[in-house]
N, C-alpha and C. Protein backbone atom coordinates (compact mmCIF):
# COMPACT_ATOMS: atom_id res chain seq x y z
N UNK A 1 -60.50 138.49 149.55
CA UNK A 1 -60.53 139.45 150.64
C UNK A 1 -60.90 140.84 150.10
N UNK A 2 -61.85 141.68 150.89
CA UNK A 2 -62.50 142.70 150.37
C UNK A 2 -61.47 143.69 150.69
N UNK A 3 -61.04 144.67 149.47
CA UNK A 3 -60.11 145.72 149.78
C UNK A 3 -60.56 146.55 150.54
N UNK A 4 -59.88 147.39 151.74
CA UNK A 4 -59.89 148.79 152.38
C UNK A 4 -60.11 149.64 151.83
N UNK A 5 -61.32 150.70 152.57
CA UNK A 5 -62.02 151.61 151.48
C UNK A 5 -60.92 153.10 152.05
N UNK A 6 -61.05 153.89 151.36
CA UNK A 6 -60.53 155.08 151.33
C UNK A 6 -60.95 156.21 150.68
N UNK A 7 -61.41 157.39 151.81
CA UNK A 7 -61.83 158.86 150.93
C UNK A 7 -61.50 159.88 151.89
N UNK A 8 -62.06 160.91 151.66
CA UNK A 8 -61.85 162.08 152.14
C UNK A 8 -62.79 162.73 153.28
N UNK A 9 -62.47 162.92 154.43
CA UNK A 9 -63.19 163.69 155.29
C UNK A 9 -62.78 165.01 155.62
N UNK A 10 -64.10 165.70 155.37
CA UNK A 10 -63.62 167.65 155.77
C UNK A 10 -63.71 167.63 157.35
N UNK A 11 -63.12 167.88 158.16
CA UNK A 11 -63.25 168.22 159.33
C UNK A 11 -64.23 169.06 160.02
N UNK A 12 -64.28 169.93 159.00
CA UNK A 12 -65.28 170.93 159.57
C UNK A 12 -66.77 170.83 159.21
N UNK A 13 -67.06 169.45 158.48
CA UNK A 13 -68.00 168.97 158.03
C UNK A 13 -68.94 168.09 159.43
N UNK A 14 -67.92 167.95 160.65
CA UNK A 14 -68.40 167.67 161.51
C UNK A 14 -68.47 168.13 162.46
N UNK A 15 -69.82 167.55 162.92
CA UNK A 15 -70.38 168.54 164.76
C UNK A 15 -69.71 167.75 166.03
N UNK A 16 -69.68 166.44 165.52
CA UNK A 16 -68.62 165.64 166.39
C UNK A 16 -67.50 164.85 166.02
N UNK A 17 -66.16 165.45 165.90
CA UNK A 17 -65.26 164.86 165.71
C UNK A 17 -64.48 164.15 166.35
N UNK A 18 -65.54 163.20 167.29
CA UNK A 18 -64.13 162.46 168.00
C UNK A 18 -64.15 161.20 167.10
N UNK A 19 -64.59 161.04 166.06
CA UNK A 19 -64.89 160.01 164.65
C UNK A 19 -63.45 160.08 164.26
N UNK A 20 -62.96 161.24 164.40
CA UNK A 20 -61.24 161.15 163.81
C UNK A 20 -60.63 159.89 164.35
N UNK A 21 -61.01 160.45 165.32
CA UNK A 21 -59.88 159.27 166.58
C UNK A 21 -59.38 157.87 166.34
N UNK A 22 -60.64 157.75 165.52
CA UNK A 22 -61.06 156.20 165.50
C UNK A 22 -60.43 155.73 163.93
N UNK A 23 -60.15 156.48 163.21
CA UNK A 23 -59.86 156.85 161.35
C UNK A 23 -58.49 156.14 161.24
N UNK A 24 -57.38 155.79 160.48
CA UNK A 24 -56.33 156.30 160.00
C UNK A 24 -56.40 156.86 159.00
N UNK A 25 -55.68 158.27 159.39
CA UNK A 25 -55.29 159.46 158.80
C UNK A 25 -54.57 159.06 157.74
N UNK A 26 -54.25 159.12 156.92
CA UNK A 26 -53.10 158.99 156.09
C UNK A 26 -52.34 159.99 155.46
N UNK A 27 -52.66 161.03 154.93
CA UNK A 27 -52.51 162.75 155.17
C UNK A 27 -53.75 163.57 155.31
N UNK A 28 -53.26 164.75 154.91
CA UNK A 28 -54.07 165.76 155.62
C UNK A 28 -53.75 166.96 155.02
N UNK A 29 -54.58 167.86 154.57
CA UNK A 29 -54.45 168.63 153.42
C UNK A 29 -55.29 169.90 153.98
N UNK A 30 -54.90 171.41 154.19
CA UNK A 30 -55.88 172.32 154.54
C UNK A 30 -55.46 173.07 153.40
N UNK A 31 -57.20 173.60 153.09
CA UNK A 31 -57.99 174.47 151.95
C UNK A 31 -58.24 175.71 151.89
N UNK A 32 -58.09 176.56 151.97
CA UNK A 32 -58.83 177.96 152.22
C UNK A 32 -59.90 177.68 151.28
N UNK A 33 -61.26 178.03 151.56
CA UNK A 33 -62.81 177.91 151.19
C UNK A 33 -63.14 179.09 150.29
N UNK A 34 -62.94 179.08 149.09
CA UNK A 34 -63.72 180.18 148.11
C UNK A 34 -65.10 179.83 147.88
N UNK A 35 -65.58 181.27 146.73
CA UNK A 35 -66.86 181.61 146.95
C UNK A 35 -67.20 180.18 146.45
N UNK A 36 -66.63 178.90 145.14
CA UNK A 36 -67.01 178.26 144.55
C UNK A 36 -67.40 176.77 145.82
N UNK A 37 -66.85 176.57 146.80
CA UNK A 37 -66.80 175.90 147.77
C UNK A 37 -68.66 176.22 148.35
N UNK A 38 -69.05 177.27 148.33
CA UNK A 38 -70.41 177.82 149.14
C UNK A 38 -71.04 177.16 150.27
N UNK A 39 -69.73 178.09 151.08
CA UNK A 39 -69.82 176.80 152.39
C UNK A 39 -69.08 178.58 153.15
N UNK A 40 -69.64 179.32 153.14
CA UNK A 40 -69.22 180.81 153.55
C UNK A 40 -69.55 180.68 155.66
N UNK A 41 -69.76 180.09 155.78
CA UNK A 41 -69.61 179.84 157.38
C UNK A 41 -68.45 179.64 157.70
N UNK A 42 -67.56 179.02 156.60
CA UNK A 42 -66.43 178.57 157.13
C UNK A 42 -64.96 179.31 156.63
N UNK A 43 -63.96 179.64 156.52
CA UNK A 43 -62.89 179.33 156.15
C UNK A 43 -62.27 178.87 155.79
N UNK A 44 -61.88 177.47 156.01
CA UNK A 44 -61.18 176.64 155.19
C UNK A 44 -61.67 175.03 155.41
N UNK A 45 -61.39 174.29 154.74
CA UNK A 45 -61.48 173.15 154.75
C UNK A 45 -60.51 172.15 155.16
N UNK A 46 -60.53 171.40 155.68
CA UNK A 46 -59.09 170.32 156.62
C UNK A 46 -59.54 169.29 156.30
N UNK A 47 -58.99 168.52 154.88
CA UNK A 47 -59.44 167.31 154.51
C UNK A 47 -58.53 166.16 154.65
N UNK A 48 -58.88 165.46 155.53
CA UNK A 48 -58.14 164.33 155.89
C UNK A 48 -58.64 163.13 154.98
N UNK A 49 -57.02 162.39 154.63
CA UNK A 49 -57.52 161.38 153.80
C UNK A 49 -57.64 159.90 154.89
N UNK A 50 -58.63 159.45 154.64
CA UNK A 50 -58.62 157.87 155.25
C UNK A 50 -58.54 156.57 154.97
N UNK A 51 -58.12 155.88 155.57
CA UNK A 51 -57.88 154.47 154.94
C UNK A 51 -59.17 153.98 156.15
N UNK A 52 -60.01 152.99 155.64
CA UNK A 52 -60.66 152.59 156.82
C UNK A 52 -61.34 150.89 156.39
N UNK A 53 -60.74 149.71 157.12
CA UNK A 53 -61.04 148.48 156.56
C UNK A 53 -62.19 148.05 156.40
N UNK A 54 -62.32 147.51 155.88
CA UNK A 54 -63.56 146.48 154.90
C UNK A 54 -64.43 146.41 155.61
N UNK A 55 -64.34 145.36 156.84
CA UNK A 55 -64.64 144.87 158.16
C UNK A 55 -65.42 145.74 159.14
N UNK A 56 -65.00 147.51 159.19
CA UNK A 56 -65.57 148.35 159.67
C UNK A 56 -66.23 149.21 159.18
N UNK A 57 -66.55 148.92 157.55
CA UNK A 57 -67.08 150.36 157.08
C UNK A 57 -68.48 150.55 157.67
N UNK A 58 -69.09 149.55 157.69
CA UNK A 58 -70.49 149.99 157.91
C UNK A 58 -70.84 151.08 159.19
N UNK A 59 -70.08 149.92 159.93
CA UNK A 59 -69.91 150.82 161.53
C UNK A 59 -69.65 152.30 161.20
N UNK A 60 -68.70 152.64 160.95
CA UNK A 60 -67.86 153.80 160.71
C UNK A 60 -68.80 154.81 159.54
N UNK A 61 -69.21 154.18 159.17
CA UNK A 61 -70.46 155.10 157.67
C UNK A 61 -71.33 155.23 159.17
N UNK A 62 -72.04 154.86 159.95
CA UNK A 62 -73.06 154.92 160.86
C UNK A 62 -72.73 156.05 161.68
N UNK A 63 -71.35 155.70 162.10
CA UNK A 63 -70.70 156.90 162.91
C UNK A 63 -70.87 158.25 162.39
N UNK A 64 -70.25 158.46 161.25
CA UNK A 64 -69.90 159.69 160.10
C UNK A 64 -71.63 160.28 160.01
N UNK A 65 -72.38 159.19 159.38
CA UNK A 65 -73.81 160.11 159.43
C UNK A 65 -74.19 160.95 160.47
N UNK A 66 -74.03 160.72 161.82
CA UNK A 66 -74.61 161.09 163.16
C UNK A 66 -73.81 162.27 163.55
N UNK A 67 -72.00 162.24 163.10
CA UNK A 67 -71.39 162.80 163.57
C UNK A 67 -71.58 163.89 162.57
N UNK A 68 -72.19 164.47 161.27
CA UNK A 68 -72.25 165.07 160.22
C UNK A 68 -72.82 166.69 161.07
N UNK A 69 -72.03 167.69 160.61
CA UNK A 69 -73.21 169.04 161.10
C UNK A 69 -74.53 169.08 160.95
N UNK A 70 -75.44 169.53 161.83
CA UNK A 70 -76.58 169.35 162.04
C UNK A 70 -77.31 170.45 161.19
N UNK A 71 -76.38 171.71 161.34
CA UNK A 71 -76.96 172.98 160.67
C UNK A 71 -76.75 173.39 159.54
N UNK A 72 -75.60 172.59 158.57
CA UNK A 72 -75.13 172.40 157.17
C UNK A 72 -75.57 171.16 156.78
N UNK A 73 -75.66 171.38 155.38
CA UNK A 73 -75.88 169.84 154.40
C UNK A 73 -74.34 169.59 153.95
N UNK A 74 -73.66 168.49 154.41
CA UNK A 74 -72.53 167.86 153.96
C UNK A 74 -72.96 166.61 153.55
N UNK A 75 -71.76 165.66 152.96
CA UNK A 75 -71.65 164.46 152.60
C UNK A 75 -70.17 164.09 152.90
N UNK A 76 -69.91 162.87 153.11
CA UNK A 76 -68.45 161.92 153.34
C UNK A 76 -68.75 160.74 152.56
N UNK A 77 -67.49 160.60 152.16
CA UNK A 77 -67.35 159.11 151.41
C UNK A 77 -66.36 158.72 151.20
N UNK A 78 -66.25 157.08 151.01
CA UNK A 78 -65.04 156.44 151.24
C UNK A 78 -65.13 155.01 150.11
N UNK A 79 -64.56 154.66 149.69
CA UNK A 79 -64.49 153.82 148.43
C UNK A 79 -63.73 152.77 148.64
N UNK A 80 -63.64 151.37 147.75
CA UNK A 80 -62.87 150.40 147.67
C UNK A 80 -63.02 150.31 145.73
N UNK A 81 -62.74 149.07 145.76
CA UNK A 81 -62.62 148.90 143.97
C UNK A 81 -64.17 148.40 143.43
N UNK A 82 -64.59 148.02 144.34
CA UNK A 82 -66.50 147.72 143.98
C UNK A 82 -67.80 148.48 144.41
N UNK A 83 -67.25 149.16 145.71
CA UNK A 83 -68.07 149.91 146.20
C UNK A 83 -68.13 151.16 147.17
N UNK A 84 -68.74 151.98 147.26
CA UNK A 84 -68.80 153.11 147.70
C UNK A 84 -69.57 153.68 148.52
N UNK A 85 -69.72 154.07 149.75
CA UNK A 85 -70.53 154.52 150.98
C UNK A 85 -70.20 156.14 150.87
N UNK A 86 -71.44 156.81 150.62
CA UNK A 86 -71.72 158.28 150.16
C UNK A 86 -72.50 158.53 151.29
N UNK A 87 -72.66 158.96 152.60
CA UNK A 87 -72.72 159.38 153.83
C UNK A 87 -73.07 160.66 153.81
N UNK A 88 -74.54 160.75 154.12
CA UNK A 88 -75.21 162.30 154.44
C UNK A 88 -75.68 161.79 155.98
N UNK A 89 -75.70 163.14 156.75
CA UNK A 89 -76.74 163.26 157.63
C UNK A 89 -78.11 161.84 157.92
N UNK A 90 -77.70 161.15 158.77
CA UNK A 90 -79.27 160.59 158.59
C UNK A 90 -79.48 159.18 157.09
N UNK A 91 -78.52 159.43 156.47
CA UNK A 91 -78.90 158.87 155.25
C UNK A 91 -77.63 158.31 154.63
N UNK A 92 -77.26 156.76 154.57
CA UNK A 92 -76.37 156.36 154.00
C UNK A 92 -76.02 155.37 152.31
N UNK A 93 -75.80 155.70 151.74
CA UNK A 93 -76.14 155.02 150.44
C UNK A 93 -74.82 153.93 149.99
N UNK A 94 -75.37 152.99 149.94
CA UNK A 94 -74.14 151.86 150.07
C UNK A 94 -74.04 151.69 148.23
N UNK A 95 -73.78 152.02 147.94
CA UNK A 95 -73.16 151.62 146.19
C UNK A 95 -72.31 151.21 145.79
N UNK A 96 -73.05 150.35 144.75
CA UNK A 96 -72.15 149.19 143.78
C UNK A 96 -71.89 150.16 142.61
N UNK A 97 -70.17 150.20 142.77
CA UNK A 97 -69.84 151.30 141.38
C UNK A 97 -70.11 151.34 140.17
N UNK A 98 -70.56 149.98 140.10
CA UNK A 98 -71.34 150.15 138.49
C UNK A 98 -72.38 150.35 137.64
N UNK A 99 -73.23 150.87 138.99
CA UNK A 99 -74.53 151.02 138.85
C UNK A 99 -74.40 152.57 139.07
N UNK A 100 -75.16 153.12 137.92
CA UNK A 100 -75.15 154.61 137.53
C UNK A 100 -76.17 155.04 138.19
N UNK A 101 -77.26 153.81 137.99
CA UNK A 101 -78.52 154.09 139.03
C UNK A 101 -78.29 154.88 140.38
N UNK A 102 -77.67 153.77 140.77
CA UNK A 102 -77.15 154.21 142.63
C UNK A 102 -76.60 155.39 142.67
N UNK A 103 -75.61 155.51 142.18
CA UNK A 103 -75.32 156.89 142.02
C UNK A 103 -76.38 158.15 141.64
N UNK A 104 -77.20 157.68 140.99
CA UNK A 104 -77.71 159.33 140.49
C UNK A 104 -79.04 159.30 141.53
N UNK A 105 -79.18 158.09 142.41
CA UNK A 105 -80.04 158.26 143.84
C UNK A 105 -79.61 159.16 144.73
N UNK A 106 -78.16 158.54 144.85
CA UNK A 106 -76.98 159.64 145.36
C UNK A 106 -77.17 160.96 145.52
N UNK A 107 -77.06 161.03 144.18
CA UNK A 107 -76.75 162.68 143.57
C UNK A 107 -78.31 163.50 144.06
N UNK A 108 -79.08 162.89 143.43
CA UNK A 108 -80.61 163.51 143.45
C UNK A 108 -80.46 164.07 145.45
N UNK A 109 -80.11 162.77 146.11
CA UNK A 109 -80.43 163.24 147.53
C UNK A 109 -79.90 164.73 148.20
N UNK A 110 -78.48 164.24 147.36
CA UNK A 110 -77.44 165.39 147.60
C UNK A 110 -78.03 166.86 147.06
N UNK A 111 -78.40 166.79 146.18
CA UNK A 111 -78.95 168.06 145.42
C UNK A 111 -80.40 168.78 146.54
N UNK A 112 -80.83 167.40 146.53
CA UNK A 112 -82.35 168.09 147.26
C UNK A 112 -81.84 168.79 148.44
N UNK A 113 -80.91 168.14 148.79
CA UNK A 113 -80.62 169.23 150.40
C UNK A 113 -79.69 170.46 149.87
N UNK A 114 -79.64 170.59 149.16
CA UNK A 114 -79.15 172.06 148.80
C UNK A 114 -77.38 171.80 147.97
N UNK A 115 -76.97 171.09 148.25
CA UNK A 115 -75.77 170.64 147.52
C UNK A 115 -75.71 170.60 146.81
N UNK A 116 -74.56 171.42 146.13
CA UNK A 116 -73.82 171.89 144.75
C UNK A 116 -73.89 170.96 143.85
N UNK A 117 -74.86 171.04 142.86
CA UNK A 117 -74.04 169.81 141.63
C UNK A 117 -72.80 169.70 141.55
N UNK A 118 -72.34 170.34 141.13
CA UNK A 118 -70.71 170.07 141.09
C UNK A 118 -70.30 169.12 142.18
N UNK A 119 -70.28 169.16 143.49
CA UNK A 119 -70.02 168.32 144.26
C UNK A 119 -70.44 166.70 144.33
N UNK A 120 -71.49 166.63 143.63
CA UNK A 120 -72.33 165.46 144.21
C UNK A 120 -72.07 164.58 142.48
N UNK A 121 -71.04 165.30 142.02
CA UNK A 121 -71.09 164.36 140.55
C UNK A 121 -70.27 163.18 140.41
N UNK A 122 -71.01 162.27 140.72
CA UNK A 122 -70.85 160.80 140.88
C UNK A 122 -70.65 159.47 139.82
N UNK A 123 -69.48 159.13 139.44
CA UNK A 123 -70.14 158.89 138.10
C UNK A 123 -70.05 156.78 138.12
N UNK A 124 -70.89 156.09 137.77
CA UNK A 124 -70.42 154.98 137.58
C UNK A 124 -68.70 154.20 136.74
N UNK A 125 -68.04 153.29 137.31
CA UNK A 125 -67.05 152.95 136.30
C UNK A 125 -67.68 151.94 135.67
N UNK A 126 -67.28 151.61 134.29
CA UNK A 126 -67.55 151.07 133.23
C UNK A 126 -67.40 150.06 133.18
């Protein structure tokens, strides 16, 4: 049985949040946004952690892309023990964690839209 994936969603990362609704929350953590964040539109960050099953990720990665701000470059992602759905705008990257490859497809996409290295550093497990 495929484990339940789990990551982090910023709230304010979305233009439509009725995607919450549908989530379990599991906590919920607010950020105040420094200069290193460079995300100066905003204030703070409200990162909810999610648990979201096996069974629904795809759906739910489909949702998250569409529901993503239209006028910022964000990313969401959510993990299990094999694989990982890294969720931009428009663009979803389904990765097998052990492929460094996939990841640095990842990263490259993330970067081209203006996103922080730091953020987008993805790393394969061993």
């Amino acid at each position: 049985m495929t484990k339940n994936y789990k990551g982090v969603i910023i709230e304010e990362s979305l233009e439509d949040k009725l995607i919450l609704n549908q989530l379990k929350i599991t906590s919920t953590k607010i950020e105040a946004v420094t200069e290193k964040h460079q995300t100066p539109w905003i204030a703070q960050w409200t990162l909810h952690t999610v648990e979201i099953p096996a069974d629904q990720a795809g759906r739910i990665a489909k949702i998250i892309s569409q529901s993503l701000d239209s006028k910022h470059n964000w990313y969401a992602d959510f993990e299990n023990d094999t694989n990982h759905y890294i969720i931009f705008r428009d663009k979803i990257f389904f990765i097998d964690k052990t492929s460094q490859q996939e990841y640095d497809e990842a990263k490259k996409y993330g970067i081209s839209l203006g996103i922080p290295e730091y953020q987008v550093d993805f790393k394969a497990i061993k």
